[in-house]
Protein backbone atom coordinates (compact mmCIF):
# COMPACT_ATOMS: atom_id res chain seq x y z
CA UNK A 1 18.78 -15.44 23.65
CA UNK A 2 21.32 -18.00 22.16
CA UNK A 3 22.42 -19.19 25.38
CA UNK A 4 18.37 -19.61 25.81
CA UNK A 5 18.68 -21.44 22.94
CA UNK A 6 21.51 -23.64 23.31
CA UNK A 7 20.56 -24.10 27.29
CA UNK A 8 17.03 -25.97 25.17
CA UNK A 9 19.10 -27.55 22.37
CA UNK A 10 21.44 -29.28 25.10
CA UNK A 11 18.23 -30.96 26.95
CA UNK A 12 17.27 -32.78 24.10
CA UNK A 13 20.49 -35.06 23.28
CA UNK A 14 22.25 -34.83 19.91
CA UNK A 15 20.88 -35.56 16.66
CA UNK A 16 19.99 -34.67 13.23
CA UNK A 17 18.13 -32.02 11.96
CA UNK A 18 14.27 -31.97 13.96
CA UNK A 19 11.37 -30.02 13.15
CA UNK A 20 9.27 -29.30 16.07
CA UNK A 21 6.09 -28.61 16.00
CA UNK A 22 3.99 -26.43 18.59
CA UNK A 23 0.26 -27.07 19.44
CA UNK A 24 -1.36 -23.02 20.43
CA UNK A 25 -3.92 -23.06 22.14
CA UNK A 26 -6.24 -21.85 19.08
CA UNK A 27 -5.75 -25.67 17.77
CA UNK A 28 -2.90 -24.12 15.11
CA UNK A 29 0.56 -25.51 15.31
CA UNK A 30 3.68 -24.18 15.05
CA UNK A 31 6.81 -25.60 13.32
CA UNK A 32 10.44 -24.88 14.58
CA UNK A 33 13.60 -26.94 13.33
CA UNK A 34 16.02 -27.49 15.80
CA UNK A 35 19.58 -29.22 15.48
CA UNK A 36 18.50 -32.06 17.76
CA UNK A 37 14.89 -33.44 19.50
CA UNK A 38 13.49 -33.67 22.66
CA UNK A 39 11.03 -31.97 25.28
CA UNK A 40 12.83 -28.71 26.38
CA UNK A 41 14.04 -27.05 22.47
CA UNK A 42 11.10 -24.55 22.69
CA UNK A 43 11.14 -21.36 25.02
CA UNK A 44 8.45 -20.63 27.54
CA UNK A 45 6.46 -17.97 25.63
CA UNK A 46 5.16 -20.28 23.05
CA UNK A 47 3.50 -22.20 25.97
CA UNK A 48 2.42 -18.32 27.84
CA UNK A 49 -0.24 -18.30 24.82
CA UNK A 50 -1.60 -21.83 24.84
CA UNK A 51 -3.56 -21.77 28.53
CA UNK A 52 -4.29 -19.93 31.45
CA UNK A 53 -1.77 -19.27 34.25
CA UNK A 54 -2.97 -20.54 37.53
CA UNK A 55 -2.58 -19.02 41.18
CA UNK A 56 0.94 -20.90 43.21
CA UNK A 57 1.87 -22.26 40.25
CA UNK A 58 -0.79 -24.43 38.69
CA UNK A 59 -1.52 -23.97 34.90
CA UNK A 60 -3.79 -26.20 32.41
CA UNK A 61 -5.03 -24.59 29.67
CA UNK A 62 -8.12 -27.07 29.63
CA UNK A 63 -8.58 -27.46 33.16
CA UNK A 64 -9.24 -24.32 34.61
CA UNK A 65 -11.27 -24.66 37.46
CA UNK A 66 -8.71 -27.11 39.48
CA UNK A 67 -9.37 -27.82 42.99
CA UNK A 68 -5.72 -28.73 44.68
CA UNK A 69 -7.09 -27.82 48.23
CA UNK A 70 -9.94 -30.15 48.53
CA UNK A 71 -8.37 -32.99 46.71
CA UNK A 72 -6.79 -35.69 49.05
CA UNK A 73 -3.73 -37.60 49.26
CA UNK A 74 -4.78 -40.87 47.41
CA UNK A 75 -3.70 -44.36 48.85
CA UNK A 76 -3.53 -46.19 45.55
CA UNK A 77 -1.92 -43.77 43.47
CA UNK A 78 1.71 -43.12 43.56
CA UNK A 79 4.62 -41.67 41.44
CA UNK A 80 7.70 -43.03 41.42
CA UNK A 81 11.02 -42.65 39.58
CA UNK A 82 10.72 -38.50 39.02
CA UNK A 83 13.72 -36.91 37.69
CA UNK A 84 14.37 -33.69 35.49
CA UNK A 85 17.24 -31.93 33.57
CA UNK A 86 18.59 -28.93 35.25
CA UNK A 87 18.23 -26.06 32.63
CA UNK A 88 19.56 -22.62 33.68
CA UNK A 89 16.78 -20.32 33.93
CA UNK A 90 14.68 -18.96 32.46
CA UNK A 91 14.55 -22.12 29.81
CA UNK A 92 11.91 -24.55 30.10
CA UNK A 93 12.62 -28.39 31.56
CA UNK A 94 11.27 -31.40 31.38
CA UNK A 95 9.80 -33.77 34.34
CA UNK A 96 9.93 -37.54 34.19
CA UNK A 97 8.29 -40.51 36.07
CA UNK A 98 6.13 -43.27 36.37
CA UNK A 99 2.68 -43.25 37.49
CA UNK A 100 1.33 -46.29 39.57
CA UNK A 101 -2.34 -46.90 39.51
CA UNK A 102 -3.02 -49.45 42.15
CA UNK A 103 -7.21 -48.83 42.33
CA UNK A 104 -9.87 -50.32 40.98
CA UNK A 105 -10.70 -47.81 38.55
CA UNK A 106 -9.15 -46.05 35.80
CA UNK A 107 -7.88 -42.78 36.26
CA UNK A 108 -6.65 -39.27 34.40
CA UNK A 109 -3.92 -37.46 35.50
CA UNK A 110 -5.27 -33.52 35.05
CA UNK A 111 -2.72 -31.20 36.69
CA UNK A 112 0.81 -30.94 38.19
CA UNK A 113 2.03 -28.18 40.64
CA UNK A 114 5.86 -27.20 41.86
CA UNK A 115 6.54 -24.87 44.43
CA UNK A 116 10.39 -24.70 42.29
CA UNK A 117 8.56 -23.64 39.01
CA UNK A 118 5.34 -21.30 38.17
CA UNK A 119 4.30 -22.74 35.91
CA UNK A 120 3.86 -27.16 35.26
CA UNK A 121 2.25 -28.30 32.12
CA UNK A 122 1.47 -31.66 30.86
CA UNK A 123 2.39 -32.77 27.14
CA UNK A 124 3.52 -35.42 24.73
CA UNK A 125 5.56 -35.62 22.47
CA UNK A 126 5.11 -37.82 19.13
CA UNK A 127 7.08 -38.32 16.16
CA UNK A 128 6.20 -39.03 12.34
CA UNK A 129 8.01 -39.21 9.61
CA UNK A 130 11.44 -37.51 11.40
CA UNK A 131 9.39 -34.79 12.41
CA UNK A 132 8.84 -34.46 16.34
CA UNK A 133 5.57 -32.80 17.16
CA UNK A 134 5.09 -31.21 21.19
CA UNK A 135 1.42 -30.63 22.02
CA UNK A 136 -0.22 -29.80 25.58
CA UNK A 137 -2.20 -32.42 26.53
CA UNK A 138 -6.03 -31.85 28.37
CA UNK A 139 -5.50 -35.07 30.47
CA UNK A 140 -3.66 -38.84 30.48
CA UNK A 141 -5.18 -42.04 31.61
CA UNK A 142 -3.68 -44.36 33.42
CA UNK A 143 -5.54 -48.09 33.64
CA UNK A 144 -6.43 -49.81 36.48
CA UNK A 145 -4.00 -51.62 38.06
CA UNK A 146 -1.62 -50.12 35.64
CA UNK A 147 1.24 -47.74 35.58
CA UNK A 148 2.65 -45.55 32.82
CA UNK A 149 6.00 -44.19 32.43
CA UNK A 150 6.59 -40.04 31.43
CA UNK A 151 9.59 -40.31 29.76
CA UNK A 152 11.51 -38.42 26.86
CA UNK A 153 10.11 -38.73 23.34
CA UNK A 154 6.72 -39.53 24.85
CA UNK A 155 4.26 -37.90 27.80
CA UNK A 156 6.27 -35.38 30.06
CA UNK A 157 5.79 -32.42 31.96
CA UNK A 158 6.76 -29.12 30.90
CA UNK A 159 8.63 -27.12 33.96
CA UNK A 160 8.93 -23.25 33.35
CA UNK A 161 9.32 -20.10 35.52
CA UNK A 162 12.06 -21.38 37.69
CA UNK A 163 13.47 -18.54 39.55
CA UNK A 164 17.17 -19.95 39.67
CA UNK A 165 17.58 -23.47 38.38
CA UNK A 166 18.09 -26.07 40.60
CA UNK A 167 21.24 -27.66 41.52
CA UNK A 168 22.18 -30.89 39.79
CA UNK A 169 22.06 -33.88 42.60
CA UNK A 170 18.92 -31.62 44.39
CA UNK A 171 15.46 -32.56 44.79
CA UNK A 172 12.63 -31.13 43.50
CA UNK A 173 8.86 -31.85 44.66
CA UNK A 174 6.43 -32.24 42.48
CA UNK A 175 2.62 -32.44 42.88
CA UNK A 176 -0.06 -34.50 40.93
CA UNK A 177 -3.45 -34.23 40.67
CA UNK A 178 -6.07 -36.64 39.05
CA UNK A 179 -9.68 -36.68 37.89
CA UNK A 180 -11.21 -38.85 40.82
CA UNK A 181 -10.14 -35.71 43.41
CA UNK A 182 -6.98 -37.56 44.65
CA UNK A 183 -3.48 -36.36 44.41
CA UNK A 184 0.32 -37.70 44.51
CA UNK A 185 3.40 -36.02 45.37
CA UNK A 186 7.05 -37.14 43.92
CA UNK A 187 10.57 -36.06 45.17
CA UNK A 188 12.18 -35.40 42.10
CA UNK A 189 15.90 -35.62 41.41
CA UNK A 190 17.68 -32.78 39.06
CA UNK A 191 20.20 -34.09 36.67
CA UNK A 192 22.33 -32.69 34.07
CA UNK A 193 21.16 -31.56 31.02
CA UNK A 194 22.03 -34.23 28.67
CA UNK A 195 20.52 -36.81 30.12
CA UNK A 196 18.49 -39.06 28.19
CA UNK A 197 16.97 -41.80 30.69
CA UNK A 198 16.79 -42.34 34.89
């Protein structure tokens, strides 16, 4: 358990005192201080409780009825830039990237898939007053002709049940799906733990 804990400390970069707070999925939160900030310091059974696990390794709590087989591969939206820390397993990781929206309408991003982990969840991360507050997120819109970047310290997604962790300098594929019944794919590239941008 405390090399599950450190392995989550490590991802989120050095700092001060943090205290993290949880969004369940009852709409209560729940605070955790950490020795440092970021996306990965909680462990995966917080997020077990918030939602519904998914069949092949989609899960949103809020969108349960996703339909990844119909959906088709959309010619104005693309993801570029994806990259995630390489955690050991079983700790949770974070996904990064940036989300072009080339059409003519605006769009939500609703779901993301990996065939690496079983279970992908989208959420932000805000701070206030040196506190840094994690919270799933139901969807996030991206404008038209826009593009918006998941980075650390603000929208990411939340990677757990890897079976082995994946090997720093690998890629990882990652699948997006949005509210207009399109989806995106990203090859994703691991890197160490510590890292704090692309």
């Amino acid at each position: 358990m405390k090399k599950l804990m450190l392995a989550g400390i490590l991802a989120l970069g050095c700092a001060s005192q943090t205290t993290i707070a949880f969004a369940s999925g009852d709409g209560h939160a729940k605070d955790h201080a950490h020795a440092g900030h970021g996306d990965a310091a909680h462990a995966s059974a917080e997020h077990s409780a918030s939602g519904h696990d998914m069949p092949g390794g989609h899960h949103m709590p809020q969108h349960e009825a996703l339909d990844w087989d119909s959906a088709k591969v959309s010619d104005t939206i693309t993801v570029t830039e994806c990259w995630i820390r390489s955690l050991p397993a079983p700790a949770p990781s974070g996904g990064y990237f940036v989300v072009h929206n080339n059409g003519q309408n605006a769009i939500k991003l609703i779901g993301a898939a990996s065939p690496t982990y079983g279970m992908v969840m989208l959420h932000q991360t805000t701070q206030h007053e040196g506190m840094s507050r994690m919270s799933d997120v139901e969807d996030i819109t991206i404008a038209s002709g826009g593009m918006l970047a998941f980075k650390p310290g603000g929208y990411h997604a939340m990677l757990e049940q890897a079976a082995k962790a994946p090997a720093i300098g690998s890629q990882v594929a990652l699948d997006f799906l949005f509210d207009n019944g399109e989806k995106a794919s990203a090859q994703c590239e691991v890197k160490s733990a510590n890292t704090l941008a692309r």
